[in-house]
Structures are given as C-alpha cells and as structure tokens.
Protein backbone atom coordinates (compact mmCIF):
# COMPACT_ATOMS: atom_id res chain seq x y z
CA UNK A 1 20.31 -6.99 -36.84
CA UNK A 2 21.16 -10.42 -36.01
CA UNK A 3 23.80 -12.39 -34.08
CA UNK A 4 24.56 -15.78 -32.88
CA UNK A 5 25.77 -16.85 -29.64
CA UNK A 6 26.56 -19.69 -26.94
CA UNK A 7 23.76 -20.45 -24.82
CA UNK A 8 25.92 -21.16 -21.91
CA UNK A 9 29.06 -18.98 -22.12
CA UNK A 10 26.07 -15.88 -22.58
CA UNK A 11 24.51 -16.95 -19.21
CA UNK A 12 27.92 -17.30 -17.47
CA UNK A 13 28.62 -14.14 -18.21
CA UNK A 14 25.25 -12.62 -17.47
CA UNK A 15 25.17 -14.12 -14.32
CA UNK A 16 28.80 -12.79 -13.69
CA UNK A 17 27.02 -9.16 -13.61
CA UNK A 18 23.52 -9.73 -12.88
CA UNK A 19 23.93 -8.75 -9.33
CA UNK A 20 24.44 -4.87 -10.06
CA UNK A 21 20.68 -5.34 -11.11
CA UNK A 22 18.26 -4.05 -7.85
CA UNK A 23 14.83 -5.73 -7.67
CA UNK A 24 13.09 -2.26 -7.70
CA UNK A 25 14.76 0.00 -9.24
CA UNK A 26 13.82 3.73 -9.89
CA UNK A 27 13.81 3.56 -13.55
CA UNK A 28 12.23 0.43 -15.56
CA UNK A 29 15.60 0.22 -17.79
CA UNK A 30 17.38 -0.29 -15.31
CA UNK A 31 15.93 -4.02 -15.04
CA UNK A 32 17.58 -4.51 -18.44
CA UNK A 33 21.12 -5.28 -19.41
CA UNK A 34 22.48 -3.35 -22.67
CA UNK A 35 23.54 -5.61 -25.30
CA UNK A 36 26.58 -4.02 -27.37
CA UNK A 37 27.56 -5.47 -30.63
CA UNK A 38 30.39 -4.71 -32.85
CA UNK A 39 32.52 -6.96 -34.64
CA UNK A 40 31.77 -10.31 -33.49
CA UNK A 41 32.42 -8.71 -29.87
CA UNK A 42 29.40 -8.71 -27.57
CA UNK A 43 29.91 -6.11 -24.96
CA UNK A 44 26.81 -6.94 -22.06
CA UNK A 45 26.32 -3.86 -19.81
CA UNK A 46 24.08 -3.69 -16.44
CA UNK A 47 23.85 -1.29 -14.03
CA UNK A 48 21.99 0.35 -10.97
CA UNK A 49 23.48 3.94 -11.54
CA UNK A 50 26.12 3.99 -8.88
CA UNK A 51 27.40 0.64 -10.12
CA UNK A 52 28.55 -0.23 -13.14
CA UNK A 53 29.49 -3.93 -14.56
CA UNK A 54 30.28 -4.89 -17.96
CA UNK A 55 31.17 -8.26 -19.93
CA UNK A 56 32.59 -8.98 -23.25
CA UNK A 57 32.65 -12.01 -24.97
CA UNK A 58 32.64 -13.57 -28.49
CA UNK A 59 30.07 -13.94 -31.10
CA UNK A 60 29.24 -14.67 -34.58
CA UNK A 61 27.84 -11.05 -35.77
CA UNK A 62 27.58 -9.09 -39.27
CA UNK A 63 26.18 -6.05 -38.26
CA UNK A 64 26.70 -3.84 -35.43
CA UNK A 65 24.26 -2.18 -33.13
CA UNK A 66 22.62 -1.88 -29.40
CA UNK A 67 19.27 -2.98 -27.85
CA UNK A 68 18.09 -3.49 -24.10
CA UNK A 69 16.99 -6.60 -23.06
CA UNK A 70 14.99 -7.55 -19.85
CA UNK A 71 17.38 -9.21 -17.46
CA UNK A 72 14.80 -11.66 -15.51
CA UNK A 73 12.81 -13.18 -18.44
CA UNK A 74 16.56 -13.35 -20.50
CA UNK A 75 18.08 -15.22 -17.15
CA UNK A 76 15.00 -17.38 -16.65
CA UNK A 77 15.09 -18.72 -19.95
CA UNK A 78 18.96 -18.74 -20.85
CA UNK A 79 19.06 -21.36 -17.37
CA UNK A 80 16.14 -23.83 -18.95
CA UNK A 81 18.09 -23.65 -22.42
CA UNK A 82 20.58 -26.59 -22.73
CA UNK A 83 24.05 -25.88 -24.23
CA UNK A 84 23.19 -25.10 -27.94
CA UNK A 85 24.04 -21.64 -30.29
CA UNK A 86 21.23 -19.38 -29.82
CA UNK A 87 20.21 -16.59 -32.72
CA UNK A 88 19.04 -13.19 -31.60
CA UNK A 89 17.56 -11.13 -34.58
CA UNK A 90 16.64 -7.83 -33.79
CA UNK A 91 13.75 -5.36 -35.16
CA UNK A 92 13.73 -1.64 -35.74
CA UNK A 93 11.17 -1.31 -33.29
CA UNK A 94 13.38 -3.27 -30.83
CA UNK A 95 11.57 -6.56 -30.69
CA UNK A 96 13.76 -8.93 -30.20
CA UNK A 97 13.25 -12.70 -31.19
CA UNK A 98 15.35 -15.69 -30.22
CA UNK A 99 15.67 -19.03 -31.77
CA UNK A 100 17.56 -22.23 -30.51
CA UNK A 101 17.07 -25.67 -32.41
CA UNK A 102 13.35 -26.54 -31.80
CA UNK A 103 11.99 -23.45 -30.06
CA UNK A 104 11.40 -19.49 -30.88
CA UNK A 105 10.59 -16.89 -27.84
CA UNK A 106 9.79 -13.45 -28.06
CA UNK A 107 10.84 -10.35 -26.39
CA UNK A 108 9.79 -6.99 -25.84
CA UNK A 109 13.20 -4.99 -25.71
CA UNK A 110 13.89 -1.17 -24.92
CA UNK A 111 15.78 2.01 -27.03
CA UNK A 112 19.30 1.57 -25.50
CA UNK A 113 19.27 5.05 -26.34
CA UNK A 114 17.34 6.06 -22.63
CA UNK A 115 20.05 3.45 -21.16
CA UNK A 116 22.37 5.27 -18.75
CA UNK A 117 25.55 6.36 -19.84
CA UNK A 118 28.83 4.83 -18.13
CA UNK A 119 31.54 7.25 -16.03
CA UNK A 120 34.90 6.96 -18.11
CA UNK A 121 38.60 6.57 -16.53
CA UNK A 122 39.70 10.04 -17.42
CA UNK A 123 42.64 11.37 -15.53
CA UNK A 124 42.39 8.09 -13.55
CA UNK A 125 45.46 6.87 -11.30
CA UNK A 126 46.68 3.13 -11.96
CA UNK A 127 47.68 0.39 -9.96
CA UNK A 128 47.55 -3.20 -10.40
CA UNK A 129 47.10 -6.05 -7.67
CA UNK A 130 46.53 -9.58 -7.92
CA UNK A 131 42.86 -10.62 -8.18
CA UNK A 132 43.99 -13.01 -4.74
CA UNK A 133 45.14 -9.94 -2.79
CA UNK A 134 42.05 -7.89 -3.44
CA UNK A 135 39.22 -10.84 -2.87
CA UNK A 136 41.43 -11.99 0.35
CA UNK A 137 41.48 -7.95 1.18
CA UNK A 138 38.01 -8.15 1.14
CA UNK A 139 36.92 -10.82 3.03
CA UNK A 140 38.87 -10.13 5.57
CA UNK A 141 37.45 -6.32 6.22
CA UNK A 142 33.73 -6.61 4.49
CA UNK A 143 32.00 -7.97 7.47
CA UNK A 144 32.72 -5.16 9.63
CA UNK A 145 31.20 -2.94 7.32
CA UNK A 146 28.83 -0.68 9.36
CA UNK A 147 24.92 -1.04 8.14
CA UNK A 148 24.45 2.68 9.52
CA UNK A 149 23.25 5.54 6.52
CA UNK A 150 23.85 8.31 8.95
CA UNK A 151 27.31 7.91 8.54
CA UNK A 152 28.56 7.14 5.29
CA UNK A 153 31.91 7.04 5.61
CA UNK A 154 31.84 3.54 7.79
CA UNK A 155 29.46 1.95 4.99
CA UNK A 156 32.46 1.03 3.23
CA UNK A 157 35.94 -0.25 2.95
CA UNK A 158 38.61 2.25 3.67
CA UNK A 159 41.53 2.06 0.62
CA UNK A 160 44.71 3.95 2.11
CA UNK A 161 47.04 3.70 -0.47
CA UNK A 162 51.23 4.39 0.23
CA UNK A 163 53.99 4.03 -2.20
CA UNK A 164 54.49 0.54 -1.25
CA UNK A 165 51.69 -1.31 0.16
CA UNK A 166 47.51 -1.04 0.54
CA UNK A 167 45.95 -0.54 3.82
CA UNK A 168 41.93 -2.03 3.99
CA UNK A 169 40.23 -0.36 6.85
CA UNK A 170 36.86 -0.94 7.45
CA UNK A 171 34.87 -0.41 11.21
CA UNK A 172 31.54 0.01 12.56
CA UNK A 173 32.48 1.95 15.73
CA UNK A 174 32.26 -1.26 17.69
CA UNK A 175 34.87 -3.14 15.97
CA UNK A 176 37.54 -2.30 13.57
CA UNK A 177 39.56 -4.68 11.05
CA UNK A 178 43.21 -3.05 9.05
CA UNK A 179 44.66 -5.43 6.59
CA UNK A 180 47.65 -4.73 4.79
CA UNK A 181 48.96 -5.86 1.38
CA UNK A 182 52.98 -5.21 1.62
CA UNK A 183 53.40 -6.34 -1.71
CA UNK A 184 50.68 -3.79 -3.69
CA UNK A 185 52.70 -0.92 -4.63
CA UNK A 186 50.52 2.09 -5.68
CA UNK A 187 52.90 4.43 -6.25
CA UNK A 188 51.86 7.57 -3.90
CA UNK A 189 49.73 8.14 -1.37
CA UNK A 190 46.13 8.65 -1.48
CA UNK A 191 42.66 7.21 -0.18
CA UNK A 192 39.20 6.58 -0.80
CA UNK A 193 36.17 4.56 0.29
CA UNK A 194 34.36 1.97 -2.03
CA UNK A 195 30.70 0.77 -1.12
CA UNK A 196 30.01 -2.48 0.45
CA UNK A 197 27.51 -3.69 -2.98
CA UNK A 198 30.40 -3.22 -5.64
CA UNK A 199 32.57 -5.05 -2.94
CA UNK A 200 30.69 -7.73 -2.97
CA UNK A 201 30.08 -8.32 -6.67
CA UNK A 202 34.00 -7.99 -7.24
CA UNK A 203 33.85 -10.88 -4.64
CA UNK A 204 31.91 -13.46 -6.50
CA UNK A 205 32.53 -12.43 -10.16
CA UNK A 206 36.77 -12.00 -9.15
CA UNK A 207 38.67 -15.83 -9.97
CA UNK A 208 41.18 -16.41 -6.28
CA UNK A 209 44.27 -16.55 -8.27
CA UNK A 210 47.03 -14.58 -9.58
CA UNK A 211 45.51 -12.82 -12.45
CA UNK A 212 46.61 -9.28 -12.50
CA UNK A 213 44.25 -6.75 -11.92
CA UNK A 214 43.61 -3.13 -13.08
CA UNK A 215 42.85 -0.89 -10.80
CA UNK A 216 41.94 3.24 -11.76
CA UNK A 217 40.39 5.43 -9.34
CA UNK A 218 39.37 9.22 -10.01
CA UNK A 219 37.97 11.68 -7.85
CA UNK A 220 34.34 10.22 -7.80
CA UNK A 221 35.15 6.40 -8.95
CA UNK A 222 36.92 3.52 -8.90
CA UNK A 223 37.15 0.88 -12.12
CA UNK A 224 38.55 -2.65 -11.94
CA UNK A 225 39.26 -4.61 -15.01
CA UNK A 226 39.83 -8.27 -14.84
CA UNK A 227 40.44 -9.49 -18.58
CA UNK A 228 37.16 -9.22 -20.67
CA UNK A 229 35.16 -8.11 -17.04
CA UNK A 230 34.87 -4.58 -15.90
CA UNK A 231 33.33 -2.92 -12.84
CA UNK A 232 32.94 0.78 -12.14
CA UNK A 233 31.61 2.00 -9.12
CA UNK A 234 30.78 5.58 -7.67
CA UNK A 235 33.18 6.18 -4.52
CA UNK A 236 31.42 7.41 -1.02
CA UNK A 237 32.15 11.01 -0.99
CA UNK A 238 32.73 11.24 2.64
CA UNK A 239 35.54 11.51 5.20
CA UNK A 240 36.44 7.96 7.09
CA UNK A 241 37.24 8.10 10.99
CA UNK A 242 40.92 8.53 12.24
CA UNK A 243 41.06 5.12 12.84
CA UNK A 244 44.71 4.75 13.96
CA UNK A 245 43.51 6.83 17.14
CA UNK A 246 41.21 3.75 18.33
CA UNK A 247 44.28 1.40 18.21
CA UNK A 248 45.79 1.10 21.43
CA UNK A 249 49.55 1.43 21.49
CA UNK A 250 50.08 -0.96 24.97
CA UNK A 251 48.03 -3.82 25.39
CA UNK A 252 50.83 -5.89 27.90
CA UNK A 253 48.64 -9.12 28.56
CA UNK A 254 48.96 -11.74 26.07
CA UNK A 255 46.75 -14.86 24.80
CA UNK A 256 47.73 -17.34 22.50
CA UNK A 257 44.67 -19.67 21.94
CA UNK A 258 43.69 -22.37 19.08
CA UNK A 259 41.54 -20.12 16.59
CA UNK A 260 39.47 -23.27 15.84
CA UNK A 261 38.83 -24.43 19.66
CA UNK A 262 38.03 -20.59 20.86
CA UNK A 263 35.50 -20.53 17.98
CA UNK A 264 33.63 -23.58 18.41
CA UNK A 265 33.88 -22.65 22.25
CA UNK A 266 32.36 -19.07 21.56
CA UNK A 267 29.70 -20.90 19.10
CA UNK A 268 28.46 -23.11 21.99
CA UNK A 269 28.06 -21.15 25.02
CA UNK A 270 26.59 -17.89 22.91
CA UNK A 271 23.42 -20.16 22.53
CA UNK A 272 22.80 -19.57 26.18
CA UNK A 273 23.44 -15.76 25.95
CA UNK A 274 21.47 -12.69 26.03
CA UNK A 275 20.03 -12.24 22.12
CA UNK A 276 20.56 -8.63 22.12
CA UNK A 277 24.11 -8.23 23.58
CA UNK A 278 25.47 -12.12 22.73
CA UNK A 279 27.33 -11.02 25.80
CA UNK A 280 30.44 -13.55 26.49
CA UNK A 281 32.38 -12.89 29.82
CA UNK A 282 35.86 -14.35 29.19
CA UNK A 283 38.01 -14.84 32.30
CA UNK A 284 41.40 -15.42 32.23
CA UNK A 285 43.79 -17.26 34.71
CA UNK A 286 46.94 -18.79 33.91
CA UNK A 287 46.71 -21.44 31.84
CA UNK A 288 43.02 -21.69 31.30
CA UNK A 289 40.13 -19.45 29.69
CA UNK A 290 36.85 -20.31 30.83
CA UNK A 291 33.95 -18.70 29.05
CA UNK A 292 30.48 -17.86 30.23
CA UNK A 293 27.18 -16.44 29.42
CA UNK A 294 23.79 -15.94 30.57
CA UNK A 295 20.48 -14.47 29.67
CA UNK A 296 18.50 -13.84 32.68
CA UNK A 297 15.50 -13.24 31.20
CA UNK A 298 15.09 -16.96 30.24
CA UNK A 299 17.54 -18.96 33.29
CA UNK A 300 19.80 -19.66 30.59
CA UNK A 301 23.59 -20.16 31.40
CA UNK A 302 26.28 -21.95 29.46
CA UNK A 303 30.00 -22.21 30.60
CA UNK A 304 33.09 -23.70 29.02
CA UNK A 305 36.74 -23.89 29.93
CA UNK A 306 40.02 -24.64 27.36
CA UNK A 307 43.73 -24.34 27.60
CA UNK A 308 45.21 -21.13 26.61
CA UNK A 309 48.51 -19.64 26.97
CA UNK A 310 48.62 -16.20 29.16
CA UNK A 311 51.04 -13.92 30.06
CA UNK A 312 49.45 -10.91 32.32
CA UNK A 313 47.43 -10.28 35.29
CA UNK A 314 44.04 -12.58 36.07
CA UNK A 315 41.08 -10.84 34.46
CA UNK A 316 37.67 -10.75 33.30
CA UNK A 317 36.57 -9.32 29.92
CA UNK A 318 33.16 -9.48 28.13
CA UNK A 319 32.82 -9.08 24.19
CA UNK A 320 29.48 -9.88 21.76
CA UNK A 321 30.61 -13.26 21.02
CA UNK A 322 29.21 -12.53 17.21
CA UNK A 323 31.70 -10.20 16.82
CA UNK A 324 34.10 -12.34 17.88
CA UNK A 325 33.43 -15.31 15.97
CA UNK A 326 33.03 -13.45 12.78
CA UNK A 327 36.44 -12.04 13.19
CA UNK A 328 38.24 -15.87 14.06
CA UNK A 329 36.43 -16.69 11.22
CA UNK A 330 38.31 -13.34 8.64
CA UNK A 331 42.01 -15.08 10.07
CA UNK A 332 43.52 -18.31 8.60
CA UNK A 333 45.90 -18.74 11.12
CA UNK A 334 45.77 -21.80 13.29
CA UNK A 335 46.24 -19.90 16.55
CA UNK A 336 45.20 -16.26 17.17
CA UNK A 337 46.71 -14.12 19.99
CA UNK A 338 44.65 -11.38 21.63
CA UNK A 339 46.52 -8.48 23.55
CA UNK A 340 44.39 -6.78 26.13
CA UNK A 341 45.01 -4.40 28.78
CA UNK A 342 41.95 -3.58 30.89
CA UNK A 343 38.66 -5.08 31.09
CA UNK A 344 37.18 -1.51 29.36
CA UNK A 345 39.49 -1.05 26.71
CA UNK A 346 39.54 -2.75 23.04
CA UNK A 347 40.70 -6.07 22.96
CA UNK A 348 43.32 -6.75 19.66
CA UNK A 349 43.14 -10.15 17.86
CA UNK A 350 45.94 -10.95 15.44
CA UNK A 351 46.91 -14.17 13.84
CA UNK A 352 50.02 -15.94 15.21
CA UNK A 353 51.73 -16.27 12.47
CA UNK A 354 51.16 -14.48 8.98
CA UNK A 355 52.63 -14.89 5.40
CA UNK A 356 55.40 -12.21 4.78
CA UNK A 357 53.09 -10.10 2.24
CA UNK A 358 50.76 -9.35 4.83
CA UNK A 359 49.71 -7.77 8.05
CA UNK A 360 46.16 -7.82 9.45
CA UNK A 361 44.85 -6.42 13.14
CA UNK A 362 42.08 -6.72 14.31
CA UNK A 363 40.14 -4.70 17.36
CA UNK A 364 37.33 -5.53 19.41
CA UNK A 365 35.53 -2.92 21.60
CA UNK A 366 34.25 -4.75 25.11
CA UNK A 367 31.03 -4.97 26.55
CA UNK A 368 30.59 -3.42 30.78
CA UNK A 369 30.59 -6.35 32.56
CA UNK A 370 26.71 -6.61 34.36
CA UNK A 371 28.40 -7.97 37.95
C-alpha cells in the first residue's frame, strides 16, 4: 500500500491531535496514531482511551488500508522535513518506509487491528455553537477546575443545558465560576460534566471564530466536530454540587474598581504574602481600597492603596490573592464590580459591563482574617 502526502499539512494536523497522546501510557499502541486510508482521504486517529481525536485530510492514494504508526519518531522527523510531498509505502508485515526527495527512513509500525476501537454517536442529542462561544466558555471556567480525584464531579466543567442558552459551571469548593451563553440554544434541558484534558485540547486545536460547531452528547460521551476535526471524549459519570446553593442572593456592598489596576495591585503586594495562603487583606473605606499582606515567618509586608468606588459599610476582607488574579484575568471587562456582604461570606466578582449574549459570575470564598 502506498500513498503520498504533504509534509507540512500532515504535521499540522498531527500536531492538531497529538496531545490526546500520554507519555506513559498503559498499552504500547497507544503511543501510535492510526493512519486510515480510503479514497485519497487520510483519516489520522490518536487516542488515550477516554479521549478520542481524529483528523482528515487529503492525499494522493490508490489503495485503501490501515497501519499504526509511532507518534514521537513520526513528529520528530515530520518537524526536520522541509515542505516537500512525502511517499509512505506500506508492507504486509507493517513496515512502513518513507521517502522525501533525497532521503528514505524506516519504520517499525503496528497491526491497527489491536488499535482501540472509537465510541460512535448513536442516539446522540445535537446542538451546535460557535467554535468562539465554546473556546471563550472555556477559558473563562477551566482554571477553576478542581485538581482533587476524590471527587470527580469538580474535575470538570459543568454543561447545564436549557432550551435557550448553556450554563458552564465549574468550582473547586473554594471558588466557583458560571458563564452563560444566551445565544446557544440546545433545545431541552439536560447536563453533563466533560474532563478538564479533552477541554483543553478543544482549546488549542478549536480556530476563535464563528465556525459552527457540532456538538452530540450520549449517556457516557460527548463528540465535537469542527469541519474535517473530531474529538470524542468519555463524560465523568458523577453527580456535580448544587452549585446555585453557594451563590449568595444579597451581597448589598458594592465595588467598582479598574480590573487592570486591582490586578497589577494584587500581583505586587502577593510577593510579600504568606506562600501557602497568598493571603490578601483588602480593606475598604469610601473611596479608597488599600491592600495588604504579610508573611510573618520571613518580616515580609507589602501594602498598596488605589481609588475605588464603594457603596456599603467600611470593612475588611481577606481572599488568596491567586485566586483572585486568575479570575480578573477569565473577565475582559475594563472594570469589575465585586458585591460582598460580610467579611466571612463569598465575595462575587462580575464584569461591569458584558456583551448582550452573555452572563458570567464569578464567586470567591474568603480567607479568616489572622487579627
């Protein structure tokens, strides 16, 4: 068997996928991607068995058939090949050889016979979304993602659908982001929670523009098409927090505050704060937020004051300042307004002003202030 194909549009489109691959896997095929062809369609296929991505893209072919090709050695040479057409000719016994225009390499390939098979979309629901909306949905919920195994449910991003819009919930019990799409209508209500990994690869291998989308989910996974690019990912079979408990319904103090100033603000005086809390003490008077932290291990203090606008009582809050610049950093807005009520309940952070397809919230849990 024998094709021919673009040096550089096959190692754009490997490296679109390559991420699914895990540096030690279980199985040694796994380390391989599955090369599909069939009528001057190449169809690539990797996967790490609870992810799934797949590229297609055009070739010059006669015959059709499969083979499994190590993904390193294929990546580490497709990147040192300049742009020329490439010719793979493939053995019975899976040996795979590969000729450009002054070199020949050799390569040991597998039986895509022992390669996983792929879940398929039956009796999937469909919705479409733009590819914007969905990369936008998730980085603005990823990073509060919780890291924690022992409980599933908050290791990924929370998809609540409605007839007419998408909620993304995602929390790690200290903090908790919900961004809504107004625009994305599913068609009925339902929900499910996709996996931080899959998240991420939809991330980089997803264009920001607005290409529509395919979106299936069954009861145990969720597929995403994006023209000749496909991902399929196993869903976390677990049951994600009440999380419009946590919001509180009466926050009555107000603070409008430049997102950019209260970030570099936050970035400066956390230097000086404890490592393990990156406790900030925010105290609020008037007109003017001053900011302060302190590790007392080391003697290390830092303090800042800026202008903010307040409506409320005088008061002093403490948050982890990470969490707080991570979460400036998920808004666009130019100023962000946080409604608080009492030094021990969650702070909310919205942007001031928002476009009219969306709605995000964002809520911060505080820290006891040491006195």
């Amino acid at each position: 068997m024998k094709f021919i194909v673009s040096s550089s549009a096959l190692l754009k489109h490997l490296q679109q996928i390559s991420g699914v691959i895990n540096a030690n896997t279980v199985l040694p095929i796994l380390e391989d991607f599955l090369f599909d062809i069939h009528k001057n369609k190449l169809t690539v296929i990797a996967t790490d068995l609870e992810t799934v991505m797949k590229v297609e893209l055009d070739i010059e072919a006669k015959d059709s058939g499969k083979v499994c090709i190590p993904a390193k050695i294929l990546m580490d040479s497709l990147k040192n090949i300049p742009d020329q057409p490439l010719t793979f000719t493939i053995e019975k016994n899976f040996a795979i050889e590969i000729t450009s225009d002054n070199g020949k390499y050799k390569v040991m390939g597998e039986n895509p016979d022992n390669f996983p098979k792929e879940p398929t979309a039956d009796d999937a629901t469909t919705f479409t979304m733009t590819s914007t909306a969905l990369v936008t949905a998730i980085n603005k919920t990823l990073f509060s993602v919780s890291n924690d195994d022992l409980r599933p449910a908050m290791t990924g991003v929370y998809f609540e659908l409605d007839k007419d819009s998408v909620n993304f919930v995602a929390t790690d019990a200290h903090r908790l982001v919900r961004y809504k799409r107004k625009e994305v209508k599913a068609g009925k209500s339902d929900n499910f929670i996709v996996p931080k990994k899959p998240l991420n690869l939809l991330k980089s291998a997803l264009p920001d523009n607005d290409d529509e989308l395919k979106i299936a989910y069954s009861g145990n996974h969720l597929f995403v098409t994006h023209g000749t690019t496909q991902l399929t990912c196993r869903l976390i079979d677990a049951r994600f927090p009440d999380y419009k408990v946590v919001i509180p319904v009466d926050n009555p103090y107000t603070m409008s505050v430049s997102r950019t100033d209260f970030q570099n603000a936050l970035r400066r005086v956390s230097v000086f704060s404890n490592k393990s809390t990156n406790q900030v003490v925010l105290s609020i008077t008037g007109s003017e937020l001053q900011l302060a932290s302190q590790d007392v291990d080391f003697s290390f203090e830092g303090n800042e004051r800026m202008r903010c606008r307040y409506e409320g009582e005088d008061m002093q809050i403490a948050f982890n300042a990470k969490f707080l610049i991570e979460m400036l950093n998920a808004t666009d807005s130019e100023e962000v307004k946080m409604e608080l009520s009492t030094p021990t309940k969650a702070g909310i952070i919205k942007p001031a002003e928002q476009d009219q397809d969306e709605d995000q919230l964002m809520l911060v849990m505080p820290l006891m202030l040491n006195n």
